[in-house]
C-alpha atoms as a PDB file:
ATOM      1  CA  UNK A   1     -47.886 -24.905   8.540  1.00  0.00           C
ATOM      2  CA  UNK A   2     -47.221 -26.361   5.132  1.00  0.00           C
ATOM      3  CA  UNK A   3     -45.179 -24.088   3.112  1.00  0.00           C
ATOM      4  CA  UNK A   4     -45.395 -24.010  -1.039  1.00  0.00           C
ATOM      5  CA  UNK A   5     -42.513 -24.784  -3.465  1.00  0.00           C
ATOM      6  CA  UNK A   6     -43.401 -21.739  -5.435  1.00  0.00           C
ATOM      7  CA  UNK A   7     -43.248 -19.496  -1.799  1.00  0.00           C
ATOM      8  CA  UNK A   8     -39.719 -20.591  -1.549  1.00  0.00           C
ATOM      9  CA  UNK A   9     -38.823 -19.999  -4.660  1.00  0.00           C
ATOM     10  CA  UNK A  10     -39.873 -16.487  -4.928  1.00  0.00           C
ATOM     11  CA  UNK A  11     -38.129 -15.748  -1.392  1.00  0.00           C
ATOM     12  CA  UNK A  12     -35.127 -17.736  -2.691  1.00  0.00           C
ATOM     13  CA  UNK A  13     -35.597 -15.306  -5.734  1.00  0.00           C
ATOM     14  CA  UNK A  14     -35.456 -11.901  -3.997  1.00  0.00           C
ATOM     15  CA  UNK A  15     -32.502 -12.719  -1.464  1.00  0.00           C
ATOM     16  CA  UNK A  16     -30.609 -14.990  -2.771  1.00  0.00           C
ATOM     17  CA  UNK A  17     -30.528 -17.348   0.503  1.00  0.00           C
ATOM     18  CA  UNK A  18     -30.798 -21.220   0.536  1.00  0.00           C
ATOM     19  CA  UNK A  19     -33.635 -22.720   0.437  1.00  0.00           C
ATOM     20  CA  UNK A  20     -33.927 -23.915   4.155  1.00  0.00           C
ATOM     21  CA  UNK A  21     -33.372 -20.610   5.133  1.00  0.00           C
ATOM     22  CA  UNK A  22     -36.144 -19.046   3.461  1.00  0.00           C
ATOM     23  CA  UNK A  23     -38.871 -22.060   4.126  1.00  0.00           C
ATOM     24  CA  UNK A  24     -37.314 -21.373   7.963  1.00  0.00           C
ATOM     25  CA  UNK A  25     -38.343 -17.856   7.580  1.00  0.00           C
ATOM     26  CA  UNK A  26     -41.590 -18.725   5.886  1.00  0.00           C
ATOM     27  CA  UNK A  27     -42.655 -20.200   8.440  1.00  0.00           C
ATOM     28  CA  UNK A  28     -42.541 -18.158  11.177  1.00  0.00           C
ATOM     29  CA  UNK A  29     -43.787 -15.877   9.100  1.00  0.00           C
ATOM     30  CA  UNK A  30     -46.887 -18.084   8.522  1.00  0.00           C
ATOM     31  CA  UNK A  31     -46.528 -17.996   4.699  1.00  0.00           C
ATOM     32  CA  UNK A  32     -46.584 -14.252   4.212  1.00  0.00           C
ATOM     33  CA  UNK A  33     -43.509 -12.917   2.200  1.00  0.00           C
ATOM     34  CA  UNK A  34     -43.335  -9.702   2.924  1.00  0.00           C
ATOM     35  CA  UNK A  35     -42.941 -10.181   6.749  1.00  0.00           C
ATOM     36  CA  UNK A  36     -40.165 -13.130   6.104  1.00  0.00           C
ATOM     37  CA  UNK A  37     -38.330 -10.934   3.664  1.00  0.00           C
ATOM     38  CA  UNK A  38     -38.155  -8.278   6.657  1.00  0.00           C
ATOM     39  CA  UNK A  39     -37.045 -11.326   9.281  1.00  0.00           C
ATOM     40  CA  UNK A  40     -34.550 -11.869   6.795  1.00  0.00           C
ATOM     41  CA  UNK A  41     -33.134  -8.286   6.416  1.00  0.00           C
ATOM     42  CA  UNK A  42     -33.356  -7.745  10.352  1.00  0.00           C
ATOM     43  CA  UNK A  43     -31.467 -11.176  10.660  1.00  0.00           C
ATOM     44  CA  UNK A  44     -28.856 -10.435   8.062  1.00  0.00           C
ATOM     45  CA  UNK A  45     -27.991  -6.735   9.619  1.00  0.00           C
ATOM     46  CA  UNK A  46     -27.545  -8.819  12.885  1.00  0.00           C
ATOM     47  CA  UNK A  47     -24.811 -11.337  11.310  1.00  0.00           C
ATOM     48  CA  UNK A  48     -23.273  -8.472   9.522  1.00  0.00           C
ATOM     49  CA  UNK A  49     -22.918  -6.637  13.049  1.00  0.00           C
ATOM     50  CA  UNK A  50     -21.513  -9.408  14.736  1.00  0.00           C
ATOM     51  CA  UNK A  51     -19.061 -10.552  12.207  1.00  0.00           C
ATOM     52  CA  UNK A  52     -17.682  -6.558  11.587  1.00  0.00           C
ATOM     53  CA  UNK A  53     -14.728  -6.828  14.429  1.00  0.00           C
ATOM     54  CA  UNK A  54     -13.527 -10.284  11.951  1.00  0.00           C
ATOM     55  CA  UNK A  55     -10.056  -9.603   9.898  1.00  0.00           C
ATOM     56  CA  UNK A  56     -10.798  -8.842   6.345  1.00  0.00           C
ATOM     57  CA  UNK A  57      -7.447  -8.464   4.706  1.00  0.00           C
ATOM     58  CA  UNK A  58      -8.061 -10.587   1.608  1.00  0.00           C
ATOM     59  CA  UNK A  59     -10.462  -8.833  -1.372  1.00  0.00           C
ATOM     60  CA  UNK A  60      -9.706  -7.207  -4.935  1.00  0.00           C
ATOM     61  CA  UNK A  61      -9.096  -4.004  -6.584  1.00  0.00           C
ATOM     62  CA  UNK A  62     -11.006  -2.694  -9.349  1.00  0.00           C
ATOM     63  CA  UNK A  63     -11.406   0.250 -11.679  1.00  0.00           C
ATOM     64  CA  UNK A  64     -14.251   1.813 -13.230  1.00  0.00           C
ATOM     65  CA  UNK A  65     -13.438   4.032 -16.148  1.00  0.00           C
ATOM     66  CA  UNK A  66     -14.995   7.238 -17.799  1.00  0.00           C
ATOM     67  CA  UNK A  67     -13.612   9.002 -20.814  1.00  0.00           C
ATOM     68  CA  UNK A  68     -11.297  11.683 -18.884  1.00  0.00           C
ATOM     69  CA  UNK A  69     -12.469  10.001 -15.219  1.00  0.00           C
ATOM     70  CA  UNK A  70     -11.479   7.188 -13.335  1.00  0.00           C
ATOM     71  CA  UNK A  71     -12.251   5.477  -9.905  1.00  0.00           C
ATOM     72  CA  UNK A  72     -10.350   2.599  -7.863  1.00  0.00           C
ATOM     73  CA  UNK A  73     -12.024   0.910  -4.972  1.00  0.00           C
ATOM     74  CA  UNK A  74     -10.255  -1.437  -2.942  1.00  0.00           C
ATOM     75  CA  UNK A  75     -13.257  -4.172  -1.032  1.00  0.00           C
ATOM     76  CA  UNK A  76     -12.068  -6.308   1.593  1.00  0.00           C
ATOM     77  CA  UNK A  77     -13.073 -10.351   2.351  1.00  0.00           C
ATOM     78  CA  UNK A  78     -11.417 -12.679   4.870  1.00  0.00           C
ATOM     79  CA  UNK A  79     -10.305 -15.332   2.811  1.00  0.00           C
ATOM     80  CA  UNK A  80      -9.367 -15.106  -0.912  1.00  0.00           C
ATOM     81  CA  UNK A  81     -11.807 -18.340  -1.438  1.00  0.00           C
ATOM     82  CA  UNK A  82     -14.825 -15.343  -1.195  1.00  0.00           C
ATOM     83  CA  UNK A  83     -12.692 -13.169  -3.667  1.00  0.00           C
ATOM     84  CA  UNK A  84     -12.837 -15.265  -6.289  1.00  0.00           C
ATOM     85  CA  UNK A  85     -17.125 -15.760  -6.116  1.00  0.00           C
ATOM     86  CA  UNK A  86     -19.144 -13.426  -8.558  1.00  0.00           C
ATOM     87  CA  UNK A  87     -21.133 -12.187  -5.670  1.00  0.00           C
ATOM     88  CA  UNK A  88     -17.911 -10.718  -4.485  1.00  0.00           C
ATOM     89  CA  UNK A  89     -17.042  -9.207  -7.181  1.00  0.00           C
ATOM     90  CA  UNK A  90     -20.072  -7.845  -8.289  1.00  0.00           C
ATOM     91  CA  UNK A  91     -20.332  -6.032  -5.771  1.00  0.00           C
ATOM     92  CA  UNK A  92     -16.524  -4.817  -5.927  1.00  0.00           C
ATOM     93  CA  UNK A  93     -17.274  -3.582  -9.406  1.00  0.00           C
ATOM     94  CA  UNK A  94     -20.828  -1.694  -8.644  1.00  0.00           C
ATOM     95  CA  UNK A  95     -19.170   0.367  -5.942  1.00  0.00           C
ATOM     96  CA  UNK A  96     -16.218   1.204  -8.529  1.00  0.00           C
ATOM     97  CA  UNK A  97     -18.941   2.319 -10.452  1.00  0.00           C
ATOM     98  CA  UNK A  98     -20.788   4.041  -7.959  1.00  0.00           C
ATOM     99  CA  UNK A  99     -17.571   6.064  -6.901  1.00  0.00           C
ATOM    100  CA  UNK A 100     -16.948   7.351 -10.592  1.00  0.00           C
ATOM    101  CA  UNK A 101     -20.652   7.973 -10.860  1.00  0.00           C
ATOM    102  CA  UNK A 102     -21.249  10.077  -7.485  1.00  0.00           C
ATOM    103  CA  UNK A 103     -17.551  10.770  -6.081  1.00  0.00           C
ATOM    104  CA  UNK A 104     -18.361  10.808  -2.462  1.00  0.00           C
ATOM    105  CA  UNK A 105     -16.222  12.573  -0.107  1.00  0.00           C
ATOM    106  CA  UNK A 106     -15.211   9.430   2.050  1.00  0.00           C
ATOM    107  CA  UNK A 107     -15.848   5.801   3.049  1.00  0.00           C
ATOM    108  CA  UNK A 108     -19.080   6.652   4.764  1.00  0.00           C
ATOM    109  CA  UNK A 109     -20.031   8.902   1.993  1.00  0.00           C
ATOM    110  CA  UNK A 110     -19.862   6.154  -0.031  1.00  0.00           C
ATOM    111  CA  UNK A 111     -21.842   3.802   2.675  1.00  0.00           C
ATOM    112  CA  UNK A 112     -24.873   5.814   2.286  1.00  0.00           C
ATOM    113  CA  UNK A 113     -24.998   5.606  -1.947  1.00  0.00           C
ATOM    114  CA  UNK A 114     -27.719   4.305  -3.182  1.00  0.00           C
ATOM    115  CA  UNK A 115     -26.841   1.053  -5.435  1.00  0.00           C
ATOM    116  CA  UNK A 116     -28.075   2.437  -8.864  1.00  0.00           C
ATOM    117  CA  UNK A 117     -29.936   5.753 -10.166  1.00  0.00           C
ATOM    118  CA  UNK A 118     -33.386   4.288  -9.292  1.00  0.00           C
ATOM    119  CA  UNK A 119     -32.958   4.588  -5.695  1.00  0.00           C
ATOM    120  CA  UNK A 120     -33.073   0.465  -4.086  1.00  0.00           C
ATOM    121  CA  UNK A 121     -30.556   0.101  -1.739  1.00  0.00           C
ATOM    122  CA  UNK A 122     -27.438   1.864   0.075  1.00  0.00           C
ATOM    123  CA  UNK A 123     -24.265   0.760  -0.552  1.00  0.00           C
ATOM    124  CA  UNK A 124     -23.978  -0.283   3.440  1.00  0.00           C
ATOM    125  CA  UNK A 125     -27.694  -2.340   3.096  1.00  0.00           C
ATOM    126  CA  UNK A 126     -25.924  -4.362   0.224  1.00  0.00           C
ATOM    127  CA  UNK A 127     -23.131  -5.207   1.758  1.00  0.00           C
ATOM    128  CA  UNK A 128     -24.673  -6.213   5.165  1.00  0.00           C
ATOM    129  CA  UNK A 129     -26.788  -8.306   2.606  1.00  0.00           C
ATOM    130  CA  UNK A 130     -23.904 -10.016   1.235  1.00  0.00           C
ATOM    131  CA  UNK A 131     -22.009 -10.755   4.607  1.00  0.00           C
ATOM    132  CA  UNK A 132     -25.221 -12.686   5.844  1.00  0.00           C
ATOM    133  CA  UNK A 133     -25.302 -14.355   2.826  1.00  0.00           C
ATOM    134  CA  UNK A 134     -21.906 -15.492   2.119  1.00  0.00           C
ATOM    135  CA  UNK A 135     -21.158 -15.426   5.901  1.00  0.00           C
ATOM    136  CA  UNK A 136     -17.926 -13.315   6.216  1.00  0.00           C
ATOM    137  CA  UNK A 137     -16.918 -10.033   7.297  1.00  0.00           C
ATOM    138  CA  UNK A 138     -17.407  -7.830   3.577  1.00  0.00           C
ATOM    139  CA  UNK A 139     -15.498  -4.363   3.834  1.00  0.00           C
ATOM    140  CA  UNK A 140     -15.358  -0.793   1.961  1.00  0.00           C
ATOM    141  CA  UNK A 141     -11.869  -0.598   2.796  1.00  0.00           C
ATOM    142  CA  UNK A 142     -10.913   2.785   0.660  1.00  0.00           C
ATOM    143  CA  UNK A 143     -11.069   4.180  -3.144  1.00  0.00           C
ATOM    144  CA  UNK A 144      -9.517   7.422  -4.796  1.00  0.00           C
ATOM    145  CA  UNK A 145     -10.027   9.102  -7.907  1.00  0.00           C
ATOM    146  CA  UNK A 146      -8.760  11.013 -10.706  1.00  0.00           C
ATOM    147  CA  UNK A 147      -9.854  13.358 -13.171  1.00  0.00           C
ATOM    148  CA  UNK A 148      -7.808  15.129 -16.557  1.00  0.00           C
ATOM    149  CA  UNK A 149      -9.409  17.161 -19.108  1.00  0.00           C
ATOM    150  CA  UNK A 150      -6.251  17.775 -20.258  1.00  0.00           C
ATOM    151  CA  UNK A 151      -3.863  15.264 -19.232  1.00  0.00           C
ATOM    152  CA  UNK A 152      -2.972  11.102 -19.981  1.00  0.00           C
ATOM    153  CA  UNK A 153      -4.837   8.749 -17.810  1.00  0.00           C
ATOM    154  CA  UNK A 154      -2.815   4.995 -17.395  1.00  0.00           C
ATOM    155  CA  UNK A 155      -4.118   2.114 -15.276  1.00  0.00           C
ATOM    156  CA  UNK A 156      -2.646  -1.445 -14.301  1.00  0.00           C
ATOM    157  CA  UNK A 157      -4.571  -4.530 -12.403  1.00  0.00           C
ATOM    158  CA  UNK A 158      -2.319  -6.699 -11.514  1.00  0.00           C
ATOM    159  CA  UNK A 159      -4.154 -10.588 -11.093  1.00  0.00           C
ATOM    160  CA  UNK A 160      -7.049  -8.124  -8.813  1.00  0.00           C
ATOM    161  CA  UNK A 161      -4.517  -7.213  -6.116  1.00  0.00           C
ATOM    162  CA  UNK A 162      -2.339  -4.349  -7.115  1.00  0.00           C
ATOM    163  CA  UNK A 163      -4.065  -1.432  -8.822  1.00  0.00           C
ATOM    164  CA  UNK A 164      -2.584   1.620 -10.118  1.00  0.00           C
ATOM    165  CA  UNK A 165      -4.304   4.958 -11.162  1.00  0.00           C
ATOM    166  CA  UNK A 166      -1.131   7.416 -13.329  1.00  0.00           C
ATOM    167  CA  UNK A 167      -2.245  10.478 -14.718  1.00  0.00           C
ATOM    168  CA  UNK A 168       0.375  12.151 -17.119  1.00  0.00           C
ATOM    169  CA  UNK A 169       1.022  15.597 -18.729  1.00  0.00           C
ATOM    170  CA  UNK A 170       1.403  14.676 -22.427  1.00  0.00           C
ATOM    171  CA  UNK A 171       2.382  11.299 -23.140  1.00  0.00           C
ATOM    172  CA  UNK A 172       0.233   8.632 -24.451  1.00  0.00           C
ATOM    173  CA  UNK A 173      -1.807   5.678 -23.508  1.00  0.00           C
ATOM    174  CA  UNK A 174       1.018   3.408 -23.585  1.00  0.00           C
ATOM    175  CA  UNK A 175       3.220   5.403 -21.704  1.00  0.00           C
ATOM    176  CA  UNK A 176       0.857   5.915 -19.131  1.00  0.00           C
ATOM    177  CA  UNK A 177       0.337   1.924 -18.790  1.00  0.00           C
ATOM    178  CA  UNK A 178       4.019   1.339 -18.832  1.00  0.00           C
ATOM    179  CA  UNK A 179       4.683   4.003 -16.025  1.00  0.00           C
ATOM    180  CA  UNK A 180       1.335   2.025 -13.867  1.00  0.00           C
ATOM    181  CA  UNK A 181       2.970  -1.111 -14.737  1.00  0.00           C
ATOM    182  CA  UNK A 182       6.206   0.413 -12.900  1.00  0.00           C
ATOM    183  CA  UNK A 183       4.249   1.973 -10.055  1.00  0.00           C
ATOM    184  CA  UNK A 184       2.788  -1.486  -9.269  1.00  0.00           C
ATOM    185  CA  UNK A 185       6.244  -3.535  -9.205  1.00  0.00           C
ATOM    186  CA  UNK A 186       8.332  -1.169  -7.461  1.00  0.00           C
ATOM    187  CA  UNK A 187       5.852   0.482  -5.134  1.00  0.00           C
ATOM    188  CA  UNK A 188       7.496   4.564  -5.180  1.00  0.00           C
ATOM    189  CA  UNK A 189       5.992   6.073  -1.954  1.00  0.00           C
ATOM    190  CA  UNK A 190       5.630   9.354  -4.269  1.00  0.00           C
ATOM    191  CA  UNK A 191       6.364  10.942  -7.706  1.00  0.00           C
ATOM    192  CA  UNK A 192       9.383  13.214  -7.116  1.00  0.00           C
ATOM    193  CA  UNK A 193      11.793  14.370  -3.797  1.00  0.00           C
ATOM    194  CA  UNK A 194      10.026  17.659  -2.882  1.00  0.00           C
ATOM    195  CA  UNK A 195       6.957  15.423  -2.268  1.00  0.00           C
ATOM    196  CA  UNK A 196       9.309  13.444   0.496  1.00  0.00           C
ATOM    197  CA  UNK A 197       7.481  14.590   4.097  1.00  0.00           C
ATOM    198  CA  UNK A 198      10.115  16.722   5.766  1.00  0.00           C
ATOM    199  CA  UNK A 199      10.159  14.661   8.726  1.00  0.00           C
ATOM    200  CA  UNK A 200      10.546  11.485   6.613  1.00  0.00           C
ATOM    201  CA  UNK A 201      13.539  13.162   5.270  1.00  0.00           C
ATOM    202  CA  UNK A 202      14.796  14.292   8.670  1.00  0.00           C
ATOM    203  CA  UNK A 203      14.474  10.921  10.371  1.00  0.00           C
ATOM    204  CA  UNK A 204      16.143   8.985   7.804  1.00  0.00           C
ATOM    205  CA  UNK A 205      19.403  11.701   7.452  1.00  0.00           C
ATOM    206  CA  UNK A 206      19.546  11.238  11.618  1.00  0.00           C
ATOM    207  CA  UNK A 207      19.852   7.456  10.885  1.00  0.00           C
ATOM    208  CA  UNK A 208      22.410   7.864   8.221  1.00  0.00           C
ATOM    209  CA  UNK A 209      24.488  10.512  10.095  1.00  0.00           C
ATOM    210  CA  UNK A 210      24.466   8.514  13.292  1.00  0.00           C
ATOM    211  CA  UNK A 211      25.950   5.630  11.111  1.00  0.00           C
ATOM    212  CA  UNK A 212      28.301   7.515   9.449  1.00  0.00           C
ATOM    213  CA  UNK A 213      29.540   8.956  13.086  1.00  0.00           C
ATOM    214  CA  UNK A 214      30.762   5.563  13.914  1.00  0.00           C
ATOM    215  CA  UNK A 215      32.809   5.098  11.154  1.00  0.00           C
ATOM    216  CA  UNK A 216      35.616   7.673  12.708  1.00  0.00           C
ATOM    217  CA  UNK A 217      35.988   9.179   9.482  1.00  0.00           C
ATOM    218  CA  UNK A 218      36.249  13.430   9.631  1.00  0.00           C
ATOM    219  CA  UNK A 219      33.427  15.521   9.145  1.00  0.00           C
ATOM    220  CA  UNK A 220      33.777  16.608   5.483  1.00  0.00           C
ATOM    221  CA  UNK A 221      33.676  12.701   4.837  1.00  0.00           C
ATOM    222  CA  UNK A 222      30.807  11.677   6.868  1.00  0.00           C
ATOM    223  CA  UNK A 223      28.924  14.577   4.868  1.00  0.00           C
ATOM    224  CA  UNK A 224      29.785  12.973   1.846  1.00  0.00           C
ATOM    225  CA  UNK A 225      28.797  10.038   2.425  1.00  0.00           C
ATOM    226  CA  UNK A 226      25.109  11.381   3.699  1.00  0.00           C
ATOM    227  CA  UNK A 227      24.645  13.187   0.630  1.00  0.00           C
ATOM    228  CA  UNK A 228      25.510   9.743  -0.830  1.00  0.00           C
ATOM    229  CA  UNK A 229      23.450   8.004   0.654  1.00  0.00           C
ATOM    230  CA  UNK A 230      20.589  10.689   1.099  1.00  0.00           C
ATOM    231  CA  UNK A 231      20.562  10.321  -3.179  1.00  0.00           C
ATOM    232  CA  UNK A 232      20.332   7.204  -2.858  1.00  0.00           C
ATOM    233  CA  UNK A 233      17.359   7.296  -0.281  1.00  0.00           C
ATOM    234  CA  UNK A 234      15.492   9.411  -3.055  1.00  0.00           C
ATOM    235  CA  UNK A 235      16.223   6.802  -5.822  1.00  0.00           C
ATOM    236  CA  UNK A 236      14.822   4.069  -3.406  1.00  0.00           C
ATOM    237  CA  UNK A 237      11.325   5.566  -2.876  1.00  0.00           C
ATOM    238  CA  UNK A 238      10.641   8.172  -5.548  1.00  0.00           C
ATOM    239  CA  UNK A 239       9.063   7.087  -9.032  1.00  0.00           C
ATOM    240  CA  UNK A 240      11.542   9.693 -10.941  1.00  0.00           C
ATOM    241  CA  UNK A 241      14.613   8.171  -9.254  1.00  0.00           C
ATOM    242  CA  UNK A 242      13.979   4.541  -9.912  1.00  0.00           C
ATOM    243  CA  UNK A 243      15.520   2.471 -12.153  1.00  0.00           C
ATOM    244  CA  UNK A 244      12.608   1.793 -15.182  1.00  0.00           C
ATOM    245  CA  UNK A 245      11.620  -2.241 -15.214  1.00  0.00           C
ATOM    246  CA  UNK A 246      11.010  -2.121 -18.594  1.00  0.00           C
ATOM    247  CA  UNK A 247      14.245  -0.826 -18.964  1.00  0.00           C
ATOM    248  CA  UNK A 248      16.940  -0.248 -15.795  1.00  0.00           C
ATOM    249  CA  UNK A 249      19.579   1.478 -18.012  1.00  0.00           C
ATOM    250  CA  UNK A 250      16.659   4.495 -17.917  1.00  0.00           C
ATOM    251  CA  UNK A 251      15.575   6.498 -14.665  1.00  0.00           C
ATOM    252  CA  UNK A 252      12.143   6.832 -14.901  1.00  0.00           C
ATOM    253  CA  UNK A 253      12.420  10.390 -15.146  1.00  0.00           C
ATOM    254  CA  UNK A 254      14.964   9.652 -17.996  1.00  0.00           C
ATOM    255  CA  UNK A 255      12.107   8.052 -19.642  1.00  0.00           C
ATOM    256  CA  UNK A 256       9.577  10.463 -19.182  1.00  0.00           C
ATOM    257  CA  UNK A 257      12.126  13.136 -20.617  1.00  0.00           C
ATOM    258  CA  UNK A 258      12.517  11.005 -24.070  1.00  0.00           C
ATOM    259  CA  UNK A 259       8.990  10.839 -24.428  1.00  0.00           C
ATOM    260  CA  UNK A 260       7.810  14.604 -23.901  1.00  0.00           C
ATOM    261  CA  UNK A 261       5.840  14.205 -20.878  1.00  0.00           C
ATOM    262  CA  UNK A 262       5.964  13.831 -17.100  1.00  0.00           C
ATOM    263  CA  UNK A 263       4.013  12.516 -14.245  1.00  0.00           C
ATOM    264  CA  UNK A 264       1.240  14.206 -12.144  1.00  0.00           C
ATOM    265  CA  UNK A 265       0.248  11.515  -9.680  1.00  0.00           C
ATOM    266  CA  UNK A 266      -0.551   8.071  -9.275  1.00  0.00           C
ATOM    267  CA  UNK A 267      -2.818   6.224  -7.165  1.00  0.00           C
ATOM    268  CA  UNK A 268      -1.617   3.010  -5.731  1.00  0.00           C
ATOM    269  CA  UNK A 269      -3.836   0.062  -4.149  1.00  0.00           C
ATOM    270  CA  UNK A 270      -2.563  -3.100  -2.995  1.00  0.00           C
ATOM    271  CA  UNK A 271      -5.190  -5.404  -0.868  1.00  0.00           C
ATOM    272  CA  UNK A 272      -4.611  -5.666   2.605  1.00  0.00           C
ATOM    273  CA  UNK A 273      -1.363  -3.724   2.754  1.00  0.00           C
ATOM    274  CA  UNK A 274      -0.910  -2.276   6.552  1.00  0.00           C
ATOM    275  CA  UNK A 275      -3.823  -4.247   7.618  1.00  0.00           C
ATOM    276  CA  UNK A 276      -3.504  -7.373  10.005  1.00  0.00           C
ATOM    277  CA  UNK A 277      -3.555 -10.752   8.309  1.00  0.00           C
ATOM    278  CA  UNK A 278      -5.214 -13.606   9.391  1.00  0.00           C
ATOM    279  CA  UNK A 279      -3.037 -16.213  10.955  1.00  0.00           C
ATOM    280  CA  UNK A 280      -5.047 -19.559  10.582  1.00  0.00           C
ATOM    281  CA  UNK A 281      -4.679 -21.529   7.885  1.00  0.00           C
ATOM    282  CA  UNK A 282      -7.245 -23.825   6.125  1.00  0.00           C
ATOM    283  CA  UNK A 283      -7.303 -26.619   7.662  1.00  0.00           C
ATOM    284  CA  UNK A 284      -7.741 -25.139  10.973  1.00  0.00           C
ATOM    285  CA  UNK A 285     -10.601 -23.201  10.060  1.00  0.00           C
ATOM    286  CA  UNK A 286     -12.471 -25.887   8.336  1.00  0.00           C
ATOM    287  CA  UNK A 287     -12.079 -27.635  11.759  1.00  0.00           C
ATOM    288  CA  UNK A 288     -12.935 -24.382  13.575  1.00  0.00           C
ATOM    289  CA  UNK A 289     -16.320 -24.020  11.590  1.00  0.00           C
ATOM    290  CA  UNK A 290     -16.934 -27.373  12.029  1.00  0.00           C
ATOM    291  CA  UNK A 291     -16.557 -27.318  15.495  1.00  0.00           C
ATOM    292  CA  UNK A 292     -18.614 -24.382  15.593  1.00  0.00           C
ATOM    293  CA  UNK A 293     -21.496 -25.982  14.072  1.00  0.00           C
END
């Protein structure tokens, strides 16, 4: 049957699809809208299925920001190409906002949020949307969040892929920025060494003591040189025992000390970190899609 410009158009309108798509749907919907939008939904939750076991370990970060509250979400892509579109990121910054606005529990929490206060739809429906649109695998990979009435909240985005969250006691602004700054170039696994996991702590002094055994030296040596070592260890991995970037003469704690305040936590995001990466490169996948089509 002949299908309208102006039917298009308004199909084009509410789902953002190309044009051949919706006159395709149109069609076998014999003109009527409402049944080719539905197709179209049904369609798009298909393609979103079948794409969800893809690699997405390219995406942003983003913040959302309220008074005394503040949200990071980290939203996952395949290749950085689909980072950069304003689709993309759109929908990285609603759910930011949609995590400082509700603060669901988890990831599927978060799934079942509706978009905006007026109900519309979930969270999950959009992004299923947006995979069959765009036509990659779109993830809700994980967010945190953090809340002071009467503390110093800092943040950092580093070009969209490193994010850091730092909540002080006392301080300022500045400091607070400076000390996220830190947090996202030198990557502290926590704030102090009594937050060290006791096994962490155990496995690496069984490393260091085996390596000191085969050095020969006596006993009261080889503890020494743990202890050594062990300090070390702690200065490596914990934000109060590294060496400040703006200013490596300071320990961070040293830092915190001249400025009357100290740390309470600190959220840090960095897409795709522990996940799989993909292992094609460009070409190859242009000649893989076109192959495919």
């Amino acid at each position: 049957m002949q299908i309208s410009a102006a039917l298009v158009k308004e199909l084009r309108g509410r789902t953002g699809a190309g044009m051949m798509e919706c006159k395709k749907a149109l069609v076998a919907a014999e003109g009527d809208v409402e049944k080719a939008l539905d197709t179209m939904r049904r369609d798009g939750q298909a393609k979103a299925d079948k794409k969800a076991s893809r690699i997405a370990a390219e995406g942003l970060v983003a913040f959302a920001v309220d008074g005394a509250r503040a949200a990071i979400a980290e939203v996952n892509c395949e290749t950085d190409f689909v980072a950069k579109e304003n689709e993309f990121q759109d929908f990285l910054q609603a759910v930011t906002g949609r995590v400082l606005a509700k603060s669901p529990a988890d990831v599927s929490a978060l799934a079942e949020v509706s978009m905006d206060d007026d109900g519309g739809p979930t969270v999950e429906e959009r992004r299923r949307e947006l995979v069959a649109k765009i036509g990659e695998n779109i993830s809700v990979r994980r967010f945190a969040t953090l809340e002071s009435s009467d503390g110093t909240l800092g943040s950092y985005l580093h070009g969209g892929r490193i994010g850091v969250l730092v909540e002080l006691d006392g301080g300022s602004e500045d400091i607070a920025r400076d000390i996220a700054m830190h947090v996202a170039a030198s990557r502290p696994l926590c704030v102090s060494e009594a937050e060290v996991p006791a096994d962490e702590v155990a496995r690496e002094k069984a490393i260091l003591v085996g390596q000191a055994a085969d050095s020969g030296k006596p006993e009261a040596i080889i503890e020494k040189m743990v202890a050594g070592r062990m300090k070390k260890y702690f200065a490596e991995i914990t934000l109060l025992g590294q060496a400040f970037v703006k200013d490596p003469d300071l320990s961070v704690e040293k830092y915190l000390k001249q400025n009357g305040c100290t740390v309470r936590r600190f959220v840090r995001f960095e897409v795709g970190e522990g996940m799989e990466k993909r292992s094609e490169n460009f070409a190859e996948e242009v000649k893989a899609q076109v192959q495919a089509s």
